[in-house]
PDB file of N, CA and C in Angstrom:
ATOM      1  N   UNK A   1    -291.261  69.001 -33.494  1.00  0.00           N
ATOM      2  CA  UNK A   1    -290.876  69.898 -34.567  1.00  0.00           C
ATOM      3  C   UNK A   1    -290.639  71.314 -34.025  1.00  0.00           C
ATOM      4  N   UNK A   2    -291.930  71.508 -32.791  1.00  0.00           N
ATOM      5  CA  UNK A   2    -291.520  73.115 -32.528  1.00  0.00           C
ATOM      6  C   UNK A   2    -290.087  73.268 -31.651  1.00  0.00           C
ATOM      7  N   UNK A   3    -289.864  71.583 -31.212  1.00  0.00           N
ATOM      8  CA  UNK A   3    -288.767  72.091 -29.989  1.00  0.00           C
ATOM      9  C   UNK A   3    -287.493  72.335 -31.225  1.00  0.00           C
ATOM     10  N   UNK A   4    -287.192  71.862 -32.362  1.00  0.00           N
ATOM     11  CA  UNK A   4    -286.048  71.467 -33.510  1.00  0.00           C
ATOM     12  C   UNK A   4    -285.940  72.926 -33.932  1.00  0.00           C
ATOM     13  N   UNK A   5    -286.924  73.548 -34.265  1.00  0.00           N
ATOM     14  CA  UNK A   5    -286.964  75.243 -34.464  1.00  0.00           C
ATOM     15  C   UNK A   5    -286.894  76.123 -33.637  1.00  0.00           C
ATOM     16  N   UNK A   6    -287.200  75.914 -32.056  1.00  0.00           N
ATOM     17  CA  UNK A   6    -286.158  77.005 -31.212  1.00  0.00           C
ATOM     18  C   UNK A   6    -285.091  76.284 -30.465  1.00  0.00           C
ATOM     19  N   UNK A   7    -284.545  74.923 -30.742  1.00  0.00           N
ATOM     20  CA  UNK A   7    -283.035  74.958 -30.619  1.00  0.00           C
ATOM     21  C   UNK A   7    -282.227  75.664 -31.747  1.00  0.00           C
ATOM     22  N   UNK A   8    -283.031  75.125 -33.240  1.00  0.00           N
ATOM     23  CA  UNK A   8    -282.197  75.891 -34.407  1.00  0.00           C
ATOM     24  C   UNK A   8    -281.856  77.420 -34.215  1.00  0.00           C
ATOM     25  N   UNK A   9    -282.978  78.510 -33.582  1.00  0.00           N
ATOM     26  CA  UNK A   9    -282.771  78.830 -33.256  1.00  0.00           C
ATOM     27  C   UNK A   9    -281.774  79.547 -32.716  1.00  0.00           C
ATOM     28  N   UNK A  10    -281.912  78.715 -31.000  1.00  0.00           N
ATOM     29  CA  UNK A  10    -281.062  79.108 -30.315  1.00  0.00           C
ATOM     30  C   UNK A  10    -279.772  79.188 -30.647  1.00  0.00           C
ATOM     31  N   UNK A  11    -279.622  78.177 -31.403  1.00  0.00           N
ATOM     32  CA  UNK A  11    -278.016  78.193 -31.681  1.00  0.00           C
ATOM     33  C   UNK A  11    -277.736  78.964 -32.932  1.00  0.00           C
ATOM     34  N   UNK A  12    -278.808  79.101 -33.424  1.00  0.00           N
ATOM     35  CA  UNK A  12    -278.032  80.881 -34.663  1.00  0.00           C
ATOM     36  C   UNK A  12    -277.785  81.607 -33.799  1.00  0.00           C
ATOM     37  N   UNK A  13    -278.871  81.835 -32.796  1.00  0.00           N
ATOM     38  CA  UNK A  13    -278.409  83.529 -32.109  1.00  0.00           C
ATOM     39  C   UNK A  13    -277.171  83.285 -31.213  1.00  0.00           C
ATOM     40  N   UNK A  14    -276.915  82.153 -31.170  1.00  0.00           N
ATOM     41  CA  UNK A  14    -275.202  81.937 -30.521  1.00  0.00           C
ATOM     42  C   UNK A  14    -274.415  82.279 -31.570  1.00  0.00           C
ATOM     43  N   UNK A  15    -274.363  81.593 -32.119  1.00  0.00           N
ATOM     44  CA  UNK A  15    -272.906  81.716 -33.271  1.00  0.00           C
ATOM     45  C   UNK A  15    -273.233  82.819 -33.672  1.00  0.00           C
ATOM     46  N   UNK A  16    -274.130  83.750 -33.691  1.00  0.00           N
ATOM     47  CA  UNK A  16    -274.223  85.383 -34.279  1.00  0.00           C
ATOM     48  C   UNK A  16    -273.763  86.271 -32.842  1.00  0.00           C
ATOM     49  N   UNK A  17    -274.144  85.692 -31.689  1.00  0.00           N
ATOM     50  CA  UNK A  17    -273.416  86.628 -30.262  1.00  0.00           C
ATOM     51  C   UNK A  17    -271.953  86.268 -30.474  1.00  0.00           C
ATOM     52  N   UNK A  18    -271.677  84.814 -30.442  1.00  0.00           N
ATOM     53  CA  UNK A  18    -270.005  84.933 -30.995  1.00  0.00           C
ATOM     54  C   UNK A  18    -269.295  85.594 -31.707  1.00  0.00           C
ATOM     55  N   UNK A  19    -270.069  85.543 -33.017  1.00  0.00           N
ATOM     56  CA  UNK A  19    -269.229  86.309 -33.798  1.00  0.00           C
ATOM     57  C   UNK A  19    -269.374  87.882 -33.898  1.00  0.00           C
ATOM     58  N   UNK A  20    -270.312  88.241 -33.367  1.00  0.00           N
ATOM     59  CA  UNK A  20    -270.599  89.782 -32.898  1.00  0.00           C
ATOM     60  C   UNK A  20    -269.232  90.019 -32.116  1.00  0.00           C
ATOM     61  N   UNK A  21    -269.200  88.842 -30.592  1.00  0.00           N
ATOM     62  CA  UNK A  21    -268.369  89.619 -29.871  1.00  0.00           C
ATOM     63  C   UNK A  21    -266.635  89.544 -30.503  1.00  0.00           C
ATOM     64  N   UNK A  22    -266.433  88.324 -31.139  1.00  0.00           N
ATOM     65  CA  UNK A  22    -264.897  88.800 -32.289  1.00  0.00           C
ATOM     66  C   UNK A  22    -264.854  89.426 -32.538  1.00  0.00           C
ATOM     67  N   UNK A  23    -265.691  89.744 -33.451  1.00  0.00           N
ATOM     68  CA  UNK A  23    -265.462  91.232 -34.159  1.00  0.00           C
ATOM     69  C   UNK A  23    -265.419  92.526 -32.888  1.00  0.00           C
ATOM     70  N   UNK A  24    -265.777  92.806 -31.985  1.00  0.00           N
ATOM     71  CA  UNK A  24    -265.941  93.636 -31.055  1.00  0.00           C
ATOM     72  C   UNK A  24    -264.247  93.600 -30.469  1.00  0.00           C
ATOM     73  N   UNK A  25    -264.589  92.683 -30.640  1.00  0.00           N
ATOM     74  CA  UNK A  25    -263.136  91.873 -29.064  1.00  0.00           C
ATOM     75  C   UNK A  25    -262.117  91.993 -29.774  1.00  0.00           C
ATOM     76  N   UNK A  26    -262.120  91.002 -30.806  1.00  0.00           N
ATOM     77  CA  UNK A  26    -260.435  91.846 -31.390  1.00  0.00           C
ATOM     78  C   UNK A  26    -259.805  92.864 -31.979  1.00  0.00           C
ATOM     79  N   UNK A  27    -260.698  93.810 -31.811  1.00  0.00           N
ATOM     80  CA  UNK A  27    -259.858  95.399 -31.919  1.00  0.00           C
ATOM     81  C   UNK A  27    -259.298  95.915 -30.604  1.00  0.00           C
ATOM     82  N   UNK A  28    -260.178  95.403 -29.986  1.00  0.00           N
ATOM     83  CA  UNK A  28    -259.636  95.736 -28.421  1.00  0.00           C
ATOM     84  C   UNK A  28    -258.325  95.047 -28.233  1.00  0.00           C
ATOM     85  N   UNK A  29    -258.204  93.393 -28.459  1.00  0.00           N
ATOM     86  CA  UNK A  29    -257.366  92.822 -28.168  1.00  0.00           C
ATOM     87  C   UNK A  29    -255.964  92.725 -28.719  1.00  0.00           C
ATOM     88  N   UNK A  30    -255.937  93.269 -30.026  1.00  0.00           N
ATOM     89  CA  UNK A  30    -255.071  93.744 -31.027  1.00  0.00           C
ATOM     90  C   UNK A  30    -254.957  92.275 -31.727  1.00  0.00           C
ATOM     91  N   UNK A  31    -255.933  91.445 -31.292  1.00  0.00           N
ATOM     92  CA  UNK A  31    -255.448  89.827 -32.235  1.00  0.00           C
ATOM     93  C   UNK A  31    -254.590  88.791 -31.040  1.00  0.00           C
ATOM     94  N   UNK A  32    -254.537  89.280 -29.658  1.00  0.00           N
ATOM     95  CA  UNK A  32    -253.986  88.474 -28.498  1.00  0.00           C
ATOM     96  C   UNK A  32    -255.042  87.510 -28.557  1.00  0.00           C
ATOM     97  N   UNK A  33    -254.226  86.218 -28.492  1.00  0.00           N
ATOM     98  CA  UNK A  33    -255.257  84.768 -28.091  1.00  0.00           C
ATOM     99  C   UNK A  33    -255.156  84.526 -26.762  1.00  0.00           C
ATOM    100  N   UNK A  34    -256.642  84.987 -26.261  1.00  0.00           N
ATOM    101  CA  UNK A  34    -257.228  84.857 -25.170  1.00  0.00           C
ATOM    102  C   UNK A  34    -257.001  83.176 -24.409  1.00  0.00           C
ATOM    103  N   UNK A  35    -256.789  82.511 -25.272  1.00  0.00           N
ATOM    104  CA  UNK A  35    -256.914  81.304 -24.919  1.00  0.00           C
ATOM    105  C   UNK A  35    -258.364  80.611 -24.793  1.00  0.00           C
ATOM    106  N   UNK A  36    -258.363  80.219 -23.539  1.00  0.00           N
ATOM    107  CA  UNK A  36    -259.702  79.515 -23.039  1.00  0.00           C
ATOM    108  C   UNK A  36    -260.625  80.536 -22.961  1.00  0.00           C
ATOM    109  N   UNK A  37    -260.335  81.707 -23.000  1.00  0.00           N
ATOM    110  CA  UNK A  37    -261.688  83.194 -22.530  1.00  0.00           C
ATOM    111  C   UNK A  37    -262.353  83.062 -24.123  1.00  0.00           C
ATOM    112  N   UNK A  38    -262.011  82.793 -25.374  1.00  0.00           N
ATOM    113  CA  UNK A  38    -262.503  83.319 -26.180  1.00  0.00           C
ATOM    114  C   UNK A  38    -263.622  81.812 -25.840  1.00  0.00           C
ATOM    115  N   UNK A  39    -263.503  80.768 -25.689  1.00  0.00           N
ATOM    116  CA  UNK A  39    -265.063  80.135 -25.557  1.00  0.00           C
ATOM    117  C   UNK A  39    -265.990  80.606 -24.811  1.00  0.00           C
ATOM    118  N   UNK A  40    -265.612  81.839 -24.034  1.00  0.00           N
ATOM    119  CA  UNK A  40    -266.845  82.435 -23.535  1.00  0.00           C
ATOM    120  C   UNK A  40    -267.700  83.254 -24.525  1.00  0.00           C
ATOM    121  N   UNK A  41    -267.132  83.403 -25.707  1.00  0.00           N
ATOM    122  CA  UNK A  41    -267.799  84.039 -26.398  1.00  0.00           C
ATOM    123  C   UNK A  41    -268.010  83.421 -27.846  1.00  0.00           C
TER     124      UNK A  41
END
């Protein structure tokens, strides 16, 4: 049970670093598709 609550976790604070860095990234990028770079984030 404790391991199910820090994968759950883990993977909010992913999809919240993702979508942190969109929002960051595409003002910079003007909306250019990075392609394969945006799965780095």
């Amino acid at each position: 049970m404790l391991q199910d609550l820090v994968v759950a976790a883990t993977n909010e604070a992913i999809r919240s670093a993702q979508d942190l860095a969109q929002k960051k990234l595409g003002g910079v990028t003007g909306g250019l598709d990075l392609g394969g770079l945006s799965g780095l984030f």
